[in-house]
Protein backbone atom coordinates (compact mmCIF):
# COMPACT_ATOMS: atom_id res chain seq x y z
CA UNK A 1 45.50 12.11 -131.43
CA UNK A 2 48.97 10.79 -132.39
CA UNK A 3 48.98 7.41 -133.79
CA UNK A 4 50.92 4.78 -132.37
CA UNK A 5 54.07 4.80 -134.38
CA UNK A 6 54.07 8.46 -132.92
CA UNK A 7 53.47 8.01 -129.63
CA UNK A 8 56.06 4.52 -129.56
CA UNK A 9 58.68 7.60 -131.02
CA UNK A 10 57.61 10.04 -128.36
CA UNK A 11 58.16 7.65 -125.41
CA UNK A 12 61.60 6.90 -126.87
CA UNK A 13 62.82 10.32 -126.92
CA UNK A 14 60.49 11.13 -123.73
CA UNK A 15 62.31 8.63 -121.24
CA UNK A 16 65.46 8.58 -122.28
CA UNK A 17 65.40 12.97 -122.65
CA UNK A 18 64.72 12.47 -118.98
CA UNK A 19 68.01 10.51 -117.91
CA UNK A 20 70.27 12.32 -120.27
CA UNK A 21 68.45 15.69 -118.33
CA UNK A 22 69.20 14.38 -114.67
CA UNK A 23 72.60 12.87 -115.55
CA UNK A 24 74.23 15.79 -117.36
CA UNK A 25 72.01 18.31 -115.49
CA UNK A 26 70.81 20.14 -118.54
CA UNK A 27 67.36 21.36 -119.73
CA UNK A 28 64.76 19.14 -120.93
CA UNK A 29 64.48 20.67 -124.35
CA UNK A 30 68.35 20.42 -124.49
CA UNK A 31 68.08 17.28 -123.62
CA UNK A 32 65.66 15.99 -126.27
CA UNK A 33 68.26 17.56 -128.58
CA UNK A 34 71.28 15.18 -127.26
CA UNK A 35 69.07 12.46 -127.30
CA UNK A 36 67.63 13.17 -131.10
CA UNK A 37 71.26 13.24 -131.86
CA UNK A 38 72.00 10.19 -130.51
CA UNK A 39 69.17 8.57 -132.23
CA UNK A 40 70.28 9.27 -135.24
CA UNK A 41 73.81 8.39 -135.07
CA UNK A 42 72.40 5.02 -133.51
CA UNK A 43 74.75 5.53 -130.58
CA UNK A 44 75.35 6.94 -126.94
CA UNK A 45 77.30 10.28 -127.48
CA UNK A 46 77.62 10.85 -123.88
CA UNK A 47 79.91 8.44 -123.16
CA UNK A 48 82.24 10.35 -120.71
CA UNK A 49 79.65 11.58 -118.61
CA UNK A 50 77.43 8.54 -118.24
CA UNK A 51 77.42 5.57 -116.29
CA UNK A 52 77.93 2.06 -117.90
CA UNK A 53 74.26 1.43 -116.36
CA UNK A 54 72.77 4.55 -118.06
CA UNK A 55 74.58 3.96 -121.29
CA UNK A 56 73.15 0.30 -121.78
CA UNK A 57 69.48 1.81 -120.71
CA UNK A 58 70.01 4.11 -123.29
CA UNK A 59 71.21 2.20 -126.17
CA UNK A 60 68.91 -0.17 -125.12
CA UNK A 61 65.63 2.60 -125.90
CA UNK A 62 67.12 3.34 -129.04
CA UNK A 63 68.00 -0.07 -130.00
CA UNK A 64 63.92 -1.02 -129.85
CA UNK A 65 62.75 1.39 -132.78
CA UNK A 66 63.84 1.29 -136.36
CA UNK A 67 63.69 5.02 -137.92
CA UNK A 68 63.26 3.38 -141.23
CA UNK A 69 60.18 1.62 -140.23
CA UNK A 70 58.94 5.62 -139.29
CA UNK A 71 57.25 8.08 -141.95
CA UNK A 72 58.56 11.89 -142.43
CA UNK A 73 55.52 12.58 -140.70
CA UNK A 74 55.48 10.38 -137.71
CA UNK A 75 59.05 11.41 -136.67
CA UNK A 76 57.93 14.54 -137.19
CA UNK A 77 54.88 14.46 -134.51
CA UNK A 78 56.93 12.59 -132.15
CA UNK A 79 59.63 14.86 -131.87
CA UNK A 80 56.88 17.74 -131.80
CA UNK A 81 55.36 15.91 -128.89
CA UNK A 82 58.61 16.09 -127.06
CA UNK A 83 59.22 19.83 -127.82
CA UNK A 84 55.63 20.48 -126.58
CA UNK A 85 56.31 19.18 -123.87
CA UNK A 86 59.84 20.93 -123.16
CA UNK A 87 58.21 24.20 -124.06
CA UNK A 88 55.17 23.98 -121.59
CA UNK A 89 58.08 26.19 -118.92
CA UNK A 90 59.04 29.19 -119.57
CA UNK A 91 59.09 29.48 -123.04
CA UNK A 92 59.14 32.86 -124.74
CA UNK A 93 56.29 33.75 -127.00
CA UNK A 94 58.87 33.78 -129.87
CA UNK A 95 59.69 30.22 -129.39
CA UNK A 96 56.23 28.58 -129.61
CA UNK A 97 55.67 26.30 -132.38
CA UNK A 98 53.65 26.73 -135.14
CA UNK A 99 50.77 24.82 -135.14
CA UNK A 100 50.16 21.66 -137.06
CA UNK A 101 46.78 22.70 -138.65
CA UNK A 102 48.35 25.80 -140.27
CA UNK A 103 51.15 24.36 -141.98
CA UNK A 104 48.83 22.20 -143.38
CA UNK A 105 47.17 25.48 -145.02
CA UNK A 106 50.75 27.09 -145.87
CA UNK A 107 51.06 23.80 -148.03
CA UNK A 108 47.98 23.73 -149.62
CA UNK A 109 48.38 27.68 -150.61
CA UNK A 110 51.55 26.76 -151.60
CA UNK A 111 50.97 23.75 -153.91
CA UNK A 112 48.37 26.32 -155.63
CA UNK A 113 50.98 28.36 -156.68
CA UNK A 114 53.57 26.31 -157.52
CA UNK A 115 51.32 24.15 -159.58
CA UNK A 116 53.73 21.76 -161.74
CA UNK A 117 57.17 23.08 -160.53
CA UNK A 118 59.48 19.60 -159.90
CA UNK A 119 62.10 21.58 -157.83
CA UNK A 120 61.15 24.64 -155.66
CA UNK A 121 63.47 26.41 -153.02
CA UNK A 122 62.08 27.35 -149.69
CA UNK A 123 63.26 29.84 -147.17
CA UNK A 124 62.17 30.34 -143.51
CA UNK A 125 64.17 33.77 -141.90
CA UNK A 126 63.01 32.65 -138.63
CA UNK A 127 62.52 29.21 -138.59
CA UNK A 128 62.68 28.30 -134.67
CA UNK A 129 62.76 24.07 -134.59
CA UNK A 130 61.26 24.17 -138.21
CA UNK A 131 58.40 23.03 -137.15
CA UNK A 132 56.27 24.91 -139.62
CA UNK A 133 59.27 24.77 -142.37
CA UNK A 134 58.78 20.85 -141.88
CA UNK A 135 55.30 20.11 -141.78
CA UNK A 136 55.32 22.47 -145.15
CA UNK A 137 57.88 19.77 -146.46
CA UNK A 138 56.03 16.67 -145.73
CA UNK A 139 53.37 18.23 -147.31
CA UNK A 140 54.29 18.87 -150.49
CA UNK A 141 55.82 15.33 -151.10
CA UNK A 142 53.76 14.01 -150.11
CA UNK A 143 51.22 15.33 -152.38
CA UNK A 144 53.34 14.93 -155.68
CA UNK A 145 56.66 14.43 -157.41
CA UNK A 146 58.16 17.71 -156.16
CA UNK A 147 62.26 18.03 -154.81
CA UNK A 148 62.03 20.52 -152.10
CA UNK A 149 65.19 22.45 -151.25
CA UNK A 150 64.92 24.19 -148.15
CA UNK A 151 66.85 26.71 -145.95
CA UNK A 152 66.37 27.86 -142.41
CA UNK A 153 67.44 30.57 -140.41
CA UNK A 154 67.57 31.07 -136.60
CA UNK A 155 69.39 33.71 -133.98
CA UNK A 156 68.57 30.92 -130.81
CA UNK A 157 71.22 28.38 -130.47
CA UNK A 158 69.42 25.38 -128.80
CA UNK A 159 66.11 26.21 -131.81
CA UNK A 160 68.28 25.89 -134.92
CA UNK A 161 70.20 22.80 -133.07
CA UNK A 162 66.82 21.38 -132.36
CA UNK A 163 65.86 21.78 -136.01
CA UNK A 164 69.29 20.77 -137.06
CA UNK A 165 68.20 17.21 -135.33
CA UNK A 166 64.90 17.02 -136.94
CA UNK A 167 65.72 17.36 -139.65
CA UNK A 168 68.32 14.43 -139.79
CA UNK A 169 65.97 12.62 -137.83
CA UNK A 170 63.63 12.85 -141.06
CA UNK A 171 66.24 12.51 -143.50
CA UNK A 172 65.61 15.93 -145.11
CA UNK A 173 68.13 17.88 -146.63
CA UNK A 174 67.97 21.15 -145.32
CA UNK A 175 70.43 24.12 -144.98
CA UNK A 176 70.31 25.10 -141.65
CA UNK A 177 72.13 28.56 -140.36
CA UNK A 178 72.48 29.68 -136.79
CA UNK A 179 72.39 33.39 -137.17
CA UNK A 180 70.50 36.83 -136.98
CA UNK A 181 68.13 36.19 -139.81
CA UNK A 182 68.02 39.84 -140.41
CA UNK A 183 71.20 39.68 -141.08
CA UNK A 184 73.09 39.15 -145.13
CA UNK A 185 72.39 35.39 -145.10
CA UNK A 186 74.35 33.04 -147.37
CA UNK A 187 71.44 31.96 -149.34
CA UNK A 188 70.74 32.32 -152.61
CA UNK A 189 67.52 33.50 -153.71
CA UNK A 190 64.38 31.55 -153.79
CA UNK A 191 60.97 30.52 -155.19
CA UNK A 192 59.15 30.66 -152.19
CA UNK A 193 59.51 32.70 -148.27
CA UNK A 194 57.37 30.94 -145.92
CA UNK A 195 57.27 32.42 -141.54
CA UNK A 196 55.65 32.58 -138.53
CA UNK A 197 56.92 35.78 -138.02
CA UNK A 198 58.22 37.48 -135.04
CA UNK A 199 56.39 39.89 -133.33
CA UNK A 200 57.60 42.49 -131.59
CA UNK A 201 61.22 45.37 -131.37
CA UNK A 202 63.98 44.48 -133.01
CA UNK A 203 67.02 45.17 -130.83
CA UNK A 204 69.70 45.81 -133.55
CA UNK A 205 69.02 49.63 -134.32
CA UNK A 206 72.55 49.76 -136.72
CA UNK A 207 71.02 46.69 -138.78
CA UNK A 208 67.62 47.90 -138.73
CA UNK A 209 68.78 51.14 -140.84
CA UNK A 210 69.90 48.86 -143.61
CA UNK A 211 66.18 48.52 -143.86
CA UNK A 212 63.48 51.08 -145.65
CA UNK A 213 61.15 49.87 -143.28
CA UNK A 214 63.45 51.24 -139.89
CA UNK A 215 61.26 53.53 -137.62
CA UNK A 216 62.41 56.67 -138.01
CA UNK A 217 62.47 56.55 -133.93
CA UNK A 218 63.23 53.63 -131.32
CA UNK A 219 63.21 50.12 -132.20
CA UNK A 220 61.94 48.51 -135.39
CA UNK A 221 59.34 46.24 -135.74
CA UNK A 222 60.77 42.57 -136.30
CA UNK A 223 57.88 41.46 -138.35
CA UNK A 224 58.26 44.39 -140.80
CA UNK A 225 61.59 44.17 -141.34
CA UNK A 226 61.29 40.62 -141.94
CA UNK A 227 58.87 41.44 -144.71
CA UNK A 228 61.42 43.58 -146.18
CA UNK A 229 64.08 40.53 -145.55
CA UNK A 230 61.83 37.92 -147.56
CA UNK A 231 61.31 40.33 -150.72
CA UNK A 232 65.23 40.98 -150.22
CA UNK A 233 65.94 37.09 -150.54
CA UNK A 234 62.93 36.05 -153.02
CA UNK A 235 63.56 35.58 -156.81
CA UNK A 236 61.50 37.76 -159.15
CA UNK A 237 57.80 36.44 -159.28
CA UNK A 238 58.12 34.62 -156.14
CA UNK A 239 55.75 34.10 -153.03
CA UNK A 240 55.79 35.08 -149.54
CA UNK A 241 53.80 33.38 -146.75
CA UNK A 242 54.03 35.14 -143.74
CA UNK A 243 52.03 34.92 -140.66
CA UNK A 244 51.39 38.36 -139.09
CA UNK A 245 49.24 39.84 -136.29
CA UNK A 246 46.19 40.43 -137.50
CA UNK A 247 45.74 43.29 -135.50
CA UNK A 248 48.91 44.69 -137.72
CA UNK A 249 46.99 45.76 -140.95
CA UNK A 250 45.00 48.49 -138.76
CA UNK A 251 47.89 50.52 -137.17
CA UNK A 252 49.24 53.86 -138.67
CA UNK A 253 52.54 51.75 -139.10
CA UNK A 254 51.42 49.55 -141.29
CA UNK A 255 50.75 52.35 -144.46
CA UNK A 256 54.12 52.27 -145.02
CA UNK A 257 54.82 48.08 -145.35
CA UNK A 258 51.90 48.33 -147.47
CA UNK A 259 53.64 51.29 -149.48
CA UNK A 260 57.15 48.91 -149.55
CA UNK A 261 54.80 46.00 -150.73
CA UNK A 262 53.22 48.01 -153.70
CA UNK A 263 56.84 49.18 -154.85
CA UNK A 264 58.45 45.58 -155.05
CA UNK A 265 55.31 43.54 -155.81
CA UNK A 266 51.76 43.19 -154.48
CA UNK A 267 49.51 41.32 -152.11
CA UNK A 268 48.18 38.70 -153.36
CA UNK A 269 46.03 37.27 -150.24
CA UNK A 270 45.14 37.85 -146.75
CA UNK A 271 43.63 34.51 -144.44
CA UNK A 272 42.32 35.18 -141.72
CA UNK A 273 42.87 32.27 -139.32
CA UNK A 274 40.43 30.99 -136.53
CA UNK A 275 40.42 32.57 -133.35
CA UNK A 276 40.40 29.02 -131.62
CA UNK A 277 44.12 28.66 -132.82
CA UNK A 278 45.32 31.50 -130.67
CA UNK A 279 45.30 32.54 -127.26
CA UNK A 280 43.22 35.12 -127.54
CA UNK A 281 41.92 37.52 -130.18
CA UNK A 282 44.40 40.07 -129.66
CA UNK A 283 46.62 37.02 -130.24
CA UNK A 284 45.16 36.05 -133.70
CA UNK A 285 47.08 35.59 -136.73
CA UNK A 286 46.35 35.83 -140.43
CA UNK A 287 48.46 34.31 -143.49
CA UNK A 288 49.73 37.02 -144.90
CA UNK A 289 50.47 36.09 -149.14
CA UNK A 290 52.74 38.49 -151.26
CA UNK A 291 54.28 38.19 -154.48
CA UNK A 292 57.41 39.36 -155.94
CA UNK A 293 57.32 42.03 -159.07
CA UNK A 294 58.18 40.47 -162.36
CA UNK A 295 58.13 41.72 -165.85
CA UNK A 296 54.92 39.19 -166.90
CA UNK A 297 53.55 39.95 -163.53
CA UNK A 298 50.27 41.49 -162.42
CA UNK A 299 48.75 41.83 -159.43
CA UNK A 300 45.49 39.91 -159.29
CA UNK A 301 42.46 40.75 -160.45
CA UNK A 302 41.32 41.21 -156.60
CA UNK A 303 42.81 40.46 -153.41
CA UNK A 304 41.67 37.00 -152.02
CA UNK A 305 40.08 37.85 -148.56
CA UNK A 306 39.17 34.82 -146.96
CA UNK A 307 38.38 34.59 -142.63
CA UNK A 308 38.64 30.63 -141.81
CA UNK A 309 36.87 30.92 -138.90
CA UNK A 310 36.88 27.51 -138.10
CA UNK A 311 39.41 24.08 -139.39
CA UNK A 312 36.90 21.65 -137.63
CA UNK A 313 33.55 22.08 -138.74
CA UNK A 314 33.19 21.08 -142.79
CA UNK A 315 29.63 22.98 -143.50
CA UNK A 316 32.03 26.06 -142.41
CA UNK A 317 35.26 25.22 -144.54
CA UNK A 318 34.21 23.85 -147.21
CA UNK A 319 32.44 26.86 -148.64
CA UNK A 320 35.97 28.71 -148.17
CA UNK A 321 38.12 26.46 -149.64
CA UNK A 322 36.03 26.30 -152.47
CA UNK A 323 36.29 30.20 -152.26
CA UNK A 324 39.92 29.97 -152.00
CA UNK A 325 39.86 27.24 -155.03
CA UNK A 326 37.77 29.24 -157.39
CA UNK A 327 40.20 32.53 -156.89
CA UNK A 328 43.24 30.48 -158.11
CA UNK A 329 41.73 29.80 -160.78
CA UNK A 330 40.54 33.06 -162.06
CA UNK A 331 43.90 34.32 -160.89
CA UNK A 332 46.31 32.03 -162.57
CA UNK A 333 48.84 34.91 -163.40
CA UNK A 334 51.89 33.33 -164.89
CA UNK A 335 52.33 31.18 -162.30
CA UNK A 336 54.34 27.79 -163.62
C-alpha cells in the first residue's frame, strides 16, 4: 500500500490532472503530464486557457506540498499511481508499466555486477515513462555511494514527455530522447542496457536491414532487434538486462539471437519471473542477462537458471536468492 507521503502526492496530481483534463479538454494521462510540469516549475502554465478561479484552485493544490519534504521514491509512486490510473483505458500492451517488484530485482542483479563501480551509465532503448529506468535508479542510491548516469529512449511522444516530467519531478539527471530507439541514437556507449522490451513486428523494414537479426521475410521482431541495439550501444564487458517473453527461447527464431549472442558475448543468466506478475502464462516474462565480449572475459562457468516463482512467500525466495547469491560469487569474472 502507498504510504501517506505517496498517496498526499497522488491526490495532488489526481485532482488537479482532472481540472486541467476538463478545462483544456485533453487526456487524462496528458493531463497528469501538464500538471507534473507545473509542479515542478511551482507555477500555473496554463495561464491563457484557464480561468482566474481554476488558476487559484490550482496553485492553491500545489502550493500545499513541498517536493523537498518528498523522497526519490515517494514522488516516484505517486506519479506511478497517477499513470496507473491514466493507463487503466485503452492503453496498448506496449505502454504498460513495468512493475514495481521487478525493478526491484533488475537492481539487485545489477548492484551484483557492478559491485564497487562509483559512476555507472545506464541505457533504456525503450524506456516508456521510465518507470522501470527509475525505480532501477532509486535503487541503486539508495543502496550505496554510486553516481548513476542514465539515458532513455522512446518513439511515443506523450511516454518520453511523461518521463521527461518524472524525472524533474525527482530531481534526476537523465538524458531523455524522443525518438525510434532502433534508430543511431546520440548516446555514447555504456556500462549497463537495462528493458522491458517490446514485443511484437517492427514496422520499419528499411531500418530493420541495418540489423543481422532482420527476418529474412516480413516484419522483424522488435524484441530481437533490440537485443542487437543494446550490444550495439554497450561498452566492451558490459551487461544487458532485458525482459523477454518467456515463451521466446522455444521458437525456431530464437537459434539465431542465440547465435548473435554467442558471437558478441554470452548469456550470462536467465530469471524466470512469477506467473502472478503477468496476465497470463502465455504473458510471462523472464529477465533475460547478457554480457558484452571483452578481452579478460569469459563466459561463466554455467548459466544461472533461476524460476522465482513467487516475490511474496520467503520459505520460496529465500532459497533462490541465496541460489542467485552463491552463483555471483563463484562467477565473479572480472567484474569491477
Amino acid at each position: 500500500m502507498a504510504n501517506e507521503a505517496t498517496q498526499e502526492l497522488f491526490q495532488v496530481l489526481d485532482n488537479t490532472a482532472i481540472i486541467l483534463q476538463n478545462e483544456l479538454e485533453i487526456s487524462y494521462l496528458e493531463a497528469v503530464y501538464e500538471t507534473g510540469e507545473n509542479l515542478f516549475q511551482k507555477e500555473v502554465l496554463q495561464k491563457e486557457e484557464l480561468s482566474s478561479e481554476k488558476q487559484l484552485k490550482l496553485q492553491e493544490s500545489y502550493e500545499s506540498i513541498e517536493l523537498e519534504n518528498f523522497s526519490n521514491e515517494e514522488i516516484r509512486k505517486g506519479l506511478q499511481l497517477a499513470l496507473l490510473k491514466g493507463m487503466k483505458h485503452g492503453i496498448q500492451v506496449n505502454h504498460q508499466m513495468t512493475p514495481d517488484s521487478i525493478g526491484f530485482i533488475v537492481a539487485y542483479l545489477l548492484e551484483k555486477v557492478i559491485q564497487k563501480k562509483k559512476n555507472i551509465s545506464i541505457l533504456d532503448p525503450a524506456c516508456g515513462t521510465a518507470n522501470l529506468l527509475t525505480t532501477v535508479i532509486n535503487q541503486l542510491e539508495l543502496k550505496g555511494d554510486v553516481e548513476v548516469h542514465a539515458s532513455g529512449v522512446d518513439v511515443d511522444d506523450l511516454l518520453i514527455s511523461l518521463a521527461l516530467v518524472g524525472a524533474d519531478l525527482q530531481r534526476q539527471k537523465m538524458t531523455l530522447l524522443h525518438q525510434d530507439g532502433l534508430a543511431n541514437l546520440l548516446v555514447d556507449p555504456v556500462d549497463v542496457v537495462i528493458s522491458d522490451l517490446p514485443v511484437g513486428y517492427y514496422p520499419d523494414d528499411e531500418n530493420a536491414k541495418t540489423f543481422e537479426l532482420c527476418r529474412e521475410e516480413g516484419h522483424s521482431f522488435a524484441h530481437f532487434l533490440f537485443i542487437e541495439q543494446g550490444m550495439r550501444y554497450t561498452k566492451p564487458g558490459g551487461y544487458l538486462f532485458f525482459l523477454v517473453p518467456d515463451a521466446m527461447f522455444g521458437t525456431s527464431d530464437f537459434a539465431k539471437v542465440d547465435k548473435f549472442i554467442k558471437k558478441n558475448g554470452h548469456i550470462e543468466g536467465i530469471i524466470k519471473l512469477p506467473e502472478t506478475l503477468f496476465k497470463s502464462e502465455q504473458a510471462r516474462k523472464s529477465i533475460l542477462i547478457l554480457r558484452k565480449a571483452d578481452v579478460d572475459v569469459k563466459p561463466p562457468k554455467e548459466v544461472l537458471l533461476a524460476n522465482l516463482s513467487s516475490l511474496t512467500d520467503p520459505s520460496v525466495t529465500a532459497p533462490i536468492l541465496a541460489e542467485i547469491e552463491n552463483w555471483f560469487k563463484g562467477n565473479n569474472n572480472g567484474r569491477n
